[in-house]
Protein backbone atom coordinates (compact mmCIF):
# COMPACT_ATOMS: atom_id res chain seq x y z
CA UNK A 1 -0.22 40.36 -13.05
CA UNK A 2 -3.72 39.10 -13.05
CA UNK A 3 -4.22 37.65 -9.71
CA UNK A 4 -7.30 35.72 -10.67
CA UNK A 5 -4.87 33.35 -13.03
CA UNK A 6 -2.52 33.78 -10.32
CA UNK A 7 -4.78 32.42 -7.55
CA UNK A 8 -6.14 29.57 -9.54
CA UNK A 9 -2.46 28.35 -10.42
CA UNK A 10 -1.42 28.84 -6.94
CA UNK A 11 -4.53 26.43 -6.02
CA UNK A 12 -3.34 24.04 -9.18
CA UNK A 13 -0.02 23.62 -7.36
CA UNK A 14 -1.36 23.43 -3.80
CA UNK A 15 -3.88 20.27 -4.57
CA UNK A 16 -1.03 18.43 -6.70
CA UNK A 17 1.27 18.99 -3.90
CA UNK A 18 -1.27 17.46 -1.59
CA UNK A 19 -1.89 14.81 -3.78
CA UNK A 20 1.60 13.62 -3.98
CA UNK A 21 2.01 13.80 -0.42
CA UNK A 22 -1.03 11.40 0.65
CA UNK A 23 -0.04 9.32 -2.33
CA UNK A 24 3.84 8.98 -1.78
CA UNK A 25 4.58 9.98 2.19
CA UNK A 26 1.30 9.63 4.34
CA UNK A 27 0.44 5.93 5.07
CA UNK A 28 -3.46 5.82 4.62
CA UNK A 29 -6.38 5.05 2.31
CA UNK A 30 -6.61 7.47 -0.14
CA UNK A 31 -10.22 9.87 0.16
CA UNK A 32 -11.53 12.65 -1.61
CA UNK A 33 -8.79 14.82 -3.50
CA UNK A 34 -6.42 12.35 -2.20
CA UNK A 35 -7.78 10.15 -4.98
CA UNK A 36 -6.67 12.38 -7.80
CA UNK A 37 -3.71 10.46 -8.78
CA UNK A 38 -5.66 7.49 -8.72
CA UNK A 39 -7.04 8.94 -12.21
CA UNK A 40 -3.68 8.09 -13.90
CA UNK A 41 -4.02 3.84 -12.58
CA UNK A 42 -7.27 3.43 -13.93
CA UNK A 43 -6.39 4.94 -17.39
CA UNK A 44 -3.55 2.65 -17.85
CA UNK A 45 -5.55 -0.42 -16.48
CA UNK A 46 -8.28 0.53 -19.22
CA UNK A 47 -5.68 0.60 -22.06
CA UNK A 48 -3.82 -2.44 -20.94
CA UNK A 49 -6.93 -4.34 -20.68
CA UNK A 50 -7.80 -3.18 -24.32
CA UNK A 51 -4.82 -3.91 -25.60
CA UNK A 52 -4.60 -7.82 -23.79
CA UNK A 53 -7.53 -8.39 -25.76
CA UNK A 54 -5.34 -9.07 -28.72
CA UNK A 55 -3.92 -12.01 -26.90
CA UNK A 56 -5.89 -15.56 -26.74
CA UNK A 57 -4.10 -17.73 -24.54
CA UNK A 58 -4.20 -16.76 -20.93
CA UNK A 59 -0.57 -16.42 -20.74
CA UNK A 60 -0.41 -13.87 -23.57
CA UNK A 61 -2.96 -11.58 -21.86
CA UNK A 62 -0.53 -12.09 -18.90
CA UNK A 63 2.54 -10.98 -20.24
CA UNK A 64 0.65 -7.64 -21.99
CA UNK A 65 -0.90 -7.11 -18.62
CA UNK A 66 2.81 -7.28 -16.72
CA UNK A 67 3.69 -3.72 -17.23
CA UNK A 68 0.32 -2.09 -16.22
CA UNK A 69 1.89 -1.06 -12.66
CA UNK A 70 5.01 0.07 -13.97
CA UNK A 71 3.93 2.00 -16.41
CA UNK A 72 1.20 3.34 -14.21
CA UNK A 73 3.85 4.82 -12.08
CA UNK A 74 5.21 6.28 -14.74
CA UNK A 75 1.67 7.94 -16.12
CA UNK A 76 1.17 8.97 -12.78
CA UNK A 77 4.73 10.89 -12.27
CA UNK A 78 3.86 12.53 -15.77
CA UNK A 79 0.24 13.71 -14.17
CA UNK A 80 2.20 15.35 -11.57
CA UNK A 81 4.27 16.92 -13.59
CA UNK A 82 1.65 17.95 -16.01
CA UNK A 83 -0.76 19.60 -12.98
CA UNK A 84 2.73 21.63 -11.69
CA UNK A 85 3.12 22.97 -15.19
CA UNK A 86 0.46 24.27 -15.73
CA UNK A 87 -0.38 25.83 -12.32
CA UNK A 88 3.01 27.41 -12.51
CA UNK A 89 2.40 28.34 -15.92
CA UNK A 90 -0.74 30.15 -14.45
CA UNK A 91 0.72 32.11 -12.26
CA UNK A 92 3.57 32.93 -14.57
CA UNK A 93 0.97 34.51 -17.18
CA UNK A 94 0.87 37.89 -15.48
CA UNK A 95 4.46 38.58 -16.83
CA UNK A 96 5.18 36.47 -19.58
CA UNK A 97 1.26 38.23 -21.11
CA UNK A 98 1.10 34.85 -22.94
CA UNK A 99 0.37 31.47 -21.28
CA UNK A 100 1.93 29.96 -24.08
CA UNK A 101 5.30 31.64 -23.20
CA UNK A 102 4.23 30.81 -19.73
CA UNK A 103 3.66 26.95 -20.20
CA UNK A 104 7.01 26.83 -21.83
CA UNK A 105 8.44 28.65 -19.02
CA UNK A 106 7.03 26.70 -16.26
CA UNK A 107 8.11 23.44 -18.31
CA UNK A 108 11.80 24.71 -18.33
CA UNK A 109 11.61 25.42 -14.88
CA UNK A 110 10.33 22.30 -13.33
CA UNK A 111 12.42 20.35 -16.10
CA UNK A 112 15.66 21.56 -16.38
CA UNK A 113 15.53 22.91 -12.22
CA UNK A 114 17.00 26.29 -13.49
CA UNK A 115 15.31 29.81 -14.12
CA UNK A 116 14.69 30.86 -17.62
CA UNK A 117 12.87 33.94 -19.05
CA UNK A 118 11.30 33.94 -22.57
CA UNK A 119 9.73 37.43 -22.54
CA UNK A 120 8.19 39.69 -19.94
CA UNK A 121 9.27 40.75 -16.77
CA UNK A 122 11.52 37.99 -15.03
CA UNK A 123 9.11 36.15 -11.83
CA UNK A 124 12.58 34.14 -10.43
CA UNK A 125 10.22 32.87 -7.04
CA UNK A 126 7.79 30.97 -9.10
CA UNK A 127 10.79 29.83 -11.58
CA UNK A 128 12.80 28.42 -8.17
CA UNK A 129 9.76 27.19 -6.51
CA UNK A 130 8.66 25.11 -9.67
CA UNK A 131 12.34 23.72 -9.99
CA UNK A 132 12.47 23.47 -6.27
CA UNK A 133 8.96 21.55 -6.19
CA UNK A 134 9.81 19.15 -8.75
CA UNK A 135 13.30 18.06 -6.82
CA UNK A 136 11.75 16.77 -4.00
CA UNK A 137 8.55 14.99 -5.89
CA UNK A 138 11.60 13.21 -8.29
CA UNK A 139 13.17 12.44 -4.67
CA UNK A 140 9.98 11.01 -2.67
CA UNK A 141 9.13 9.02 -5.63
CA UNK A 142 13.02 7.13 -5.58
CA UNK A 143 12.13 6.77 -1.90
CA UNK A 144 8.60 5.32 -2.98
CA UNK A 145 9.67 2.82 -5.25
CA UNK A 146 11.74 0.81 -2.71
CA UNK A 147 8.32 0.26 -0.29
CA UNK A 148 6.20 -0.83 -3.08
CA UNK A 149 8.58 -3.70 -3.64
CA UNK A 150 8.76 -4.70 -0.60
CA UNK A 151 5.06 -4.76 -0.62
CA UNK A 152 5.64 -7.04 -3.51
CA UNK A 153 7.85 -9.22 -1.83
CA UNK A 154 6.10 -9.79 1.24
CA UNK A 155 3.12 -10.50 -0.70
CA UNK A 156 4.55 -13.08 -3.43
CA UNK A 157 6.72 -14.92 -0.99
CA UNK A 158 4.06 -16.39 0.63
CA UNK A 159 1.77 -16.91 -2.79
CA UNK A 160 4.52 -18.34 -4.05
CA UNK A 161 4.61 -21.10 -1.44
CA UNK A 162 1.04 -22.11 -2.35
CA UNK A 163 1.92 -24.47 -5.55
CA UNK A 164 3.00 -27.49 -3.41
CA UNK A 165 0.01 -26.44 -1.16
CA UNK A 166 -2.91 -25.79 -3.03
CA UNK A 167 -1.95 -26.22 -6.75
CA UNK A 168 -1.51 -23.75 -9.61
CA UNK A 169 -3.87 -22.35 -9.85
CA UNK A 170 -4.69 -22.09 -6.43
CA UNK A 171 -8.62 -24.18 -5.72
CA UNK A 172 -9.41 -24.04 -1.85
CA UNK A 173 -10.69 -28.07 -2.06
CA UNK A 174 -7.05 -28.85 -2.87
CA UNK A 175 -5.38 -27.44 0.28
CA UNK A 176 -7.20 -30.05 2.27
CA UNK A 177 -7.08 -32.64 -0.09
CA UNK A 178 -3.00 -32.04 -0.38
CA UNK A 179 -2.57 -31.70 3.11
CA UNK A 180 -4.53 -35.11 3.65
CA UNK A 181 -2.81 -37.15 0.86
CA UNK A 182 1.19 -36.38 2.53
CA UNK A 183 0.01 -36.49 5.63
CA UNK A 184 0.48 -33.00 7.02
CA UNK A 185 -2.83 -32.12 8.53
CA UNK A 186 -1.54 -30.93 11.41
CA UNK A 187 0.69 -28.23 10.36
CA UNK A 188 -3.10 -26.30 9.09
CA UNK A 189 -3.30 -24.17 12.32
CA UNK A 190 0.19 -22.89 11.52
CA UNK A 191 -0.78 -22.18 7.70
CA UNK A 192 -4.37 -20.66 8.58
CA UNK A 193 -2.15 -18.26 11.05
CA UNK A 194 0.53 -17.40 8.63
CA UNK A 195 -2.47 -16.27 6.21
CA UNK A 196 -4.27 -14.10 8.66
CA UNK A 197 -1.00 -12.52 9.40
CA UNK A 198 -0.83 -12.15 5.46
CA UNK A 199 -3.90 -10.67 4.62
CA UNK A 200 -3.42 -8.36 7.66
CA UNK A 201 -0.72 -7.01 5.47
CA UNK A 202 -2.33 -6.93 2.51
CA UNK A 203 -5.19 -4.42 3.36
CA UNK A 204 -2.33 -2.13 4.42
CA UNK A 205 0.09 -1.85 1.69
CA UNK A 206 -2.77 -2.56 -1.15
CA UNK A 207 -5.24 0.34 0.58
CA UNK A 208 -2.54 2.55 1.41
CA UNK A 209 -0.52 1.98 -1.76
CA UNK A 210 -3.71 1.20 -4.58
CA UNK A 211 -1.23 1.03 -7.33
CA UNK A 212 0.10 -2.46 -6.00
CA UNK A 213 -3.56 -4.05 -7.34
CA UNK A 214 -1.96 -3.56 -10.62
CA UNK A 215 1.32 -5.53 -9.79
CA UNK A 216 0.83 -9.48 -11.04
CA UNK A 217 2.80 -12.27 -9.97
CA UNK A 218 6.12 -13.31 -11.97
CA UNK A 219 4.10 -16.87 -12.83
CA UNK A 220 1.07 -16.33 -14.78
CA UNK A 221 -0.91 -18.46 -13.01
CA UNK A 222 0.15 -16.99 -9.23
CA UNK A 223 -1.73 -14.63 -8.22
CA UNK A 224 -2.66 -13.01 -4.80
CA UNK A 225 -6.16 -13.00 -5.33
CA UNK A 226 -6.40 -16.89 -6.33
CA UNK A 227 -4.58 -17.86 -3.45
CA UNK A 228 -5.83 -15.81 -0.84
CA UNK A 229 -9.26 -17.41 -2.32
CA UNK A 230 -8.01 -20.65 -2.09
CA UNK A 231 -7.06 -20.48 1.68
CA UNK A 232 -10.44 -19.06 2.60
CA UNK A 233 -12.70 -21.57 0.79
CA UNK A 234 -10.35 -24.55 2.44
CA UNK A 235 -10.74 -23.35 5.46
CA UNK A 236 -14.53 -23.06 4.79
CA UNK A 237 -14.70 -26.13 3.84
CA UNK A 238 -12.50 -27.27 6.83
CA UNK A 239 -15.00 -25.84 9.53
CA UNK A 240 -17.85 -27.11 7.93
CA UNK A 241 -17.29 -30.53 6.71
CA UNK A 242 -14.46 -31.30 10.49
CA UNK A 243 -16.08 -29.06 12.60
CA UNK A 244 -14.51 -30.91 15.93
CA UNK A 245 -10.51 -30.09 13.97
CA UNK A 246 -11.08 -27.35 12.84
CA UNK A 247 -8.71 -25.01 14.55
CA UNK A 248 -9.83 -21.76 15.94
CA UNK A 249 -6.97 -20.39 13.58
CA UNK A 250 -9.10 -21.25 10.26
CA UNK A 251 -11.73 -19.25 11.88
CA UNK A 252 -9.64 -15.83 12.00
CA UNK A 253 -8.09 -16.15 8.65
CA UNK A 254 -11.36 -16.53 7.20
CA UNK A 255 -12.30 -13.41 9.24
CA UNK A 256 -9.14 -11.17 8.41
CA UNK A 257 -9.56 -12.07 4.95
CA UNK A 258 -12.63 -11.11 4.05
CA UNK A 259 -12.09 -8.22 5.53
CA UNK A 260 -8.97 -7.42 3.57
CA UNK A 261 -11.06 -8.14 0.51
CA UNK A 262 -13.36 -5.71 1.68
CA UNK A 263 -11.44 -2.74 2.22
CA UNK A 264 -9.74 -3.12 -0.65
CA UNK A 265 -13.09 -3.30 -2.49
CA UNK A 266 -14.21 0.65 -0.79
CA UNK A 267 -10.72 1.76 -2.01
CA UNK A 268 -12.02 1.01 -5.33
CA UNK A 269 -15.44 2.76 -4.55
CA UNK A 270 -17.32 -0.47 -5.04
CA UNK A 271 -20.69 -1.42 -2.63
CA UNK A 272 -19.46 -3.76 -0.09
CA UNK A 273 -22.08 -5.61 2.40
CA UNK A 274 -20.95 -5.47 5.44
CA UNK A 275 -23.04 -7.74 7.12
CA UNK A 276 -24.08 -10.50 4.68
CA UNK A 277 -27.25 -12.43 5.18
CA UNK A 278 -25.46 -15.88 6.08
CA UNK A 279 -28.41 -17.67 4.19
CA UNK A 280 -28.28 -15.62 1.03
CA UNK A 281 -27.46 -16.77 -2.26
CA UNK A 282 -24.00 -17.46 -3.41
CA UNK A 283 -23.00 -18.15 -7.46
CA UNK A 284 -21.09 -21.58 -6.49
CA UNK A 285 -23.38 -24.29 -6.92
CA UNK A 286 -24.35 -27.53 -4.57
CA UNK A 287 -23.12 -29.61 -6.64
CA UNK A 288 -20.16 -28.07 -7.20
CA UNK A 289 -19.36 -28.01 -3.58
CA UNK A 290 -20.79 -31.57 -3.36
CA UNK A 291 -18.35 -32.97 -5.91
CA UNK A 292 -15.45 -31.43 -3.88
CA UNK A 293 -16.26 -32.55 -0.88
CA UNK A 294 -16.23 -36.47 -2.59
CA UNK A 295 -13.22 -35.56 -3.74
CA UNK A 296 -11.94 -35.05 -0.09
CA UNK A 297 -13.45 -38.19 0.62
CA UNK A 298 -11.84 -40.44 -1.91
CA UNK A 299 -8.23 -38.38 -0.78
CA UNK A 300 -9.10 -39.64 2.36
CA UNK A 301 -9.63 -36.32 4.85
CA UNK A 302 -11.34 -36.76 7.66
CA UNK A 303 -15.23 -35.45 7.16
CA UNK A 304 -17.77 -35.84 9.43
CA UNK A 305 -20.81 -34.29 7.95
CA UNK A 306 -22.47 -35.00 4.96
CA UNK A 307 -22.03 -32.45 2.11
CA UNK A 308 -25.65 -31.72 3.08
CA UNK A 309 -25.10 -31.26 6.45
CA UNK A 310 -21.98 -28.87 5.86
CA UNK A 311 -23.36 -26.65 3.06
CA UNK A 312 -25.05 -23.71 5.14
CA UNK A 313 -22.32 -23.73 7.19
CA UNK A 314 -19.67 -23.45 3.77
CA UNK A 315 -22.31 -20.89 2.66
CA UNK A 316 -22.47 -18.60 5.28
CA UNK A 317 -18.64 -18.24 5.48
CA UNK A 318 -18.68 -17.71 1.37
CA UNK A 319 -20.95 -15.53 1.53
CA UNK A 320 -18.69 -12.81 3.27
CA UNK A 321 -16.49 -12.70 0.68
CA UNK A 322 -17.43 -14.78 -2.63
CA UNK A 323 -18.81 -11.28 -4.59
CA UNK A 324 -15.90 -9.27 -4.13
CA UNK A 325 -13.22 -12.01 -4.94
CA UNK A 326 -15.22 -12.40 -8.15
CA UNK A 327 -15.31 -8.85 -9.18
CA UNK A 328 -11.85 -8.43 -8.10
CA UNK A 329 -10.55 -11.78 -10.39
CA UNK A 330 -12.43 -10.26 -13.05
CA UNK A 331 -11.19 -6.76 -12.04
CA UNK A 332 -7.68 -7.61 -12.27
CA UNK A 333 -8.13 -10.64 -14.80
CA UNK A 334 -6.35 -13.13 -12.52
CA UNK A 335 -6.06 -16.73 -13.42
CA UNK A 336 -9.08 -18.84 -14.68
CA UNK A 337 -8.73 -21.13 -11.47
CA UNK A 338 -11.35 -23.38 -10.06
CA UNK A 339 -14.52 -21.35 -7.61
CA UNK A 340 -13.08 -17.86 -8.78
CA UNK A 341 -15.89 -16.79 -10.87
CA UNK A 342 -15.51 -15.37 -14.48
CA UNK A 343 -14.18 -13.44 -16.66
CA UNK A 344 -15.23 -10.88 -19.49
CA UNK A 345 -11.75 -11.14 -21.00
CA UNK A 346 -10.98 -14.80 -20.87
CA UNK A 347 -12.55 -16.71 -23.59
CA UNK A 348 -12.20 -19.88 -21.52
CA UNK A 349 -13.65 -21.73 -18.45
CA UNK A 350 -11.80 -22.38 -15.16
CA UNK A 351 -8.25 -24.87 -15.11
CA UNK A 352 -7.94 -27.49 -13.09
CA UNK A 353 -5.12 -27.40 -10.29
CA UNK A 354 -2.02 -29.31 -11.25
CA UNK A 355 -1.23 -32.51 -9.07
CA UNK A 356 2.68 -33.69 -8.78
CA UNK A 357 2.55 -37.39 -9.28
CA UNK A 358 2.51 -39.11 -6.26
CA UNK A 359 5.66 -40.76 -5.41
CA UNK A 360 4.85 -42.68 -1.81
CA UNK A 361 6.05 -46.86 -2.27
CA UNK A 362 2.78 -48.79 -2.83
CA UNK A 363 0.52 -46.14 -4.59
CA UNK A 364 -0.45 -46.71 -8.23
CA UNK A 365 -0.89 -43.21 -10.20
CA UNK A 366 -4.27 -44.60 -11.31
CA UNK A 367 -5.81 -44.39 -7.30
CA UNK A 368 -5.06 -40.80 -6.61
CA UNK A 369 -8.33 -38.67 -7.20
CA UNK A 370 -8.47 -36.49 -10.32
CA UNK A 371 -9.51 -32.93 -10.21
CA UNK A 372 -10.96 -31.99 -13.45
CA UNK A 373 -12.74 -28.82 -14.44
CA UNK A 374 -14.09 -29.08 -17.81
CA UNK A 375 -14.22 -25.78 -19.71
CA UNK A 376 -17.53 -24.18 -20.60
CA UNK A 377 -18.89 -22.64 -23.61
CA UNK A 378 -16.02 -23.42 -26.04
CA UNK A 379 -14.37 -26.30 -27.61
CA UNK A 380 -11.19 -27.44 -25.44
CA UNK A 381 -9.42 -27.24 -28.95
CA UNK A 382 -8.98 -23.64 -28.82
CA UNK A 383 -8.71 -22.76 -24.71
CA UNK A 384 -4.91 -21.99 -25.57
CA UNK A 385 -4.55 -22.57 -21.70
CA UNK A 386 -2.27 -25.64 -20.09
CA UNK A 387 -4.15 -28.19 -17.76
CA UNK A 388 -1.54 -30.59 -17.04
């Protein structure tokens, strides 16, 4: 037995072993070695994305994007599997003399959970531990499944609440403007609460669990990202421009979810400011914000300060969290919506939110306020997006 091969296997099965266990059993952000399986995600990401290019509506980059988490799972499981085999097959080498003979032993151990020999003297501890191992990874990983889910779950049910709220896609100007025009301002403090209480969540399950970045919503045009977005610029925009009604509530879910952003951002090794300079530079414009905030007007919210007035104060919120939304919406290719930045893979400009009509006795169709987005850079002939 050469216990050089032997030691190096033994180390081969030792990291994977601790690899699946920070991945699959202990609840925390992944660091250092921990981040080995992490290899598998972003391979599949980069193929999917490739491969989406072949699409050009939004909705067919969508659906080729849809299996990216599952079959990340899948790649990752097979990296597992892959690192076992051929540490075991390491230390098999000494009596097999061939790590050919050895990889095909190891395989047919971990595989097949029995003992086989194919030449050499038989080694029936390494043969048992390999089947052994790969029992209880095939076993944590059924257990695994079931709490990504409900990761899911709790993350869609309240995203999927947001289209009578904030429109699909999700624009932060539209929660106020919605709220205003049904007359429900007063249930905000409630939905600014519900959302910090969300994104609480969502820097636990998405940092512990980093696969779950990869899982989109069953609509194409939910997404996390867009709505959590949405909710922080409307709240923004709610302290800024109402100051005086602003309830404390907005306040923390603004707070909570930047930070969620954030830690989901040094999970994926990006440079995150922590401390922002409130006056810097953001990439949405004044007039952009200007032409929002007459939208609010003509809906009828109550505003108090002038768009001039109210624009450091929109800033320095935006500010906290406005470059890693964008790199994440490009990241994760999530739905062109209004004040969500780019996208290298999108060959359109951002779609306006969808209004119901309104249905209240007395109001013509023609006096509700119109949010329109107009695309950029291309001719709307060949968006191949909906903007009903």
């Amino acid at each position: 037995m050469n216990p050089l091969l032997f030691a190096l296997g033994l180390v081969v099965v030792l990291f994977t072993s601790a690899s699946v266990l920070f991945t699959i059993v202990l609840p925390r952000e992944p660091r250092g070695f921990e981040r080995l399986s992490t290899f598998a995600n972003r391979l599949v990401r980069a193929l999917f994305i490739t491969l989406s290019r072949l699409a050009r509506s939004y909705e067919g980059k969508d659906a080729l994007l849809a299996p990216t988490a599952p079959v990340a799972l899948v790649a990752q499981l097979a990296f597992w599997a892959g690192c076992f085999i051929v540490g075991f097959a390491l230390m098999l080498e000494g009596t097999t003399h061939s790590f050919v003979s050895a990889l095909a032993q190891a395989s047919g151990a971990v595989f097949t959970v029995g003992t086989i020999n194919l030449s050499g003297q038989p080694n029936e501890a390494v043969d048992i531990a390999a089947g052994a191992t790969w029992v209880v990874i095939v076993a944590l990983q059924i257990a695994y499944l079931p709490a990504l889910y409900q990761a899911f779950n709790r993350r869609e049910s309240l995203v999927a609440m947001l289209e009578s709220r904030a429109g699909v896609p999700a624009w932060g100007p539209e929660v106020l403007a919605r709220h205003q025009l049904v007359g429900i301002i007063d249930t905000l403090p409630d939905f600014y609460a519900s959302w910090e209480e969300w994104a609480a969540d969502l820097a636990e399950s998405h940092t512990t669990y980093p696969v779950m970045l990869l899982f989109r919503s069953p609509d194409p045009w939910f997404s996390w990202l867009v709505g959590l977005l949405a909710v922080l610029d409307g709240a923004a925009m709610h302290l800024a421009l109402a100051p005086s009604t602003a309830s404390s509530q907005s306040r923390l879910c603004l707070r909570m979810g930047f930070t969620s952003l954030n830690r989901i951002a040094k999970v994926l090794r990006w440079e995150v400011d922590p401390d922002p300079n409130p006056e810097g530079p953001i990439d949405l414009s004044f007039e952009e914000f200007n032409e929002a905030v007459e939208m609010l007007r003509h809906a009828g919210f109550p505003i108090e300060r002038t768009a001039e007035d109210a624009w450091p104060d929109f800033r320095g919120w935006r500010v906290n969290y406005e470059s890693v939304a964008y790199r994440l919406a490009d990241h994760l290719t999530a739905p062109p919506a209004p004040w969500s930045g780019s996208r290298r893979h999108l060959r359109s400009g951002a779609v306006a939110p969808r209004r119901p009509p309104q249905r209240a006795p007395g109001i013509l169709a023609d006096s509700r306020p119109e949010v329109v987005i107009p695309p950029t850079a291309h001719r709307r002939g060949n968006l191949g997006f909906r903007s009903e």
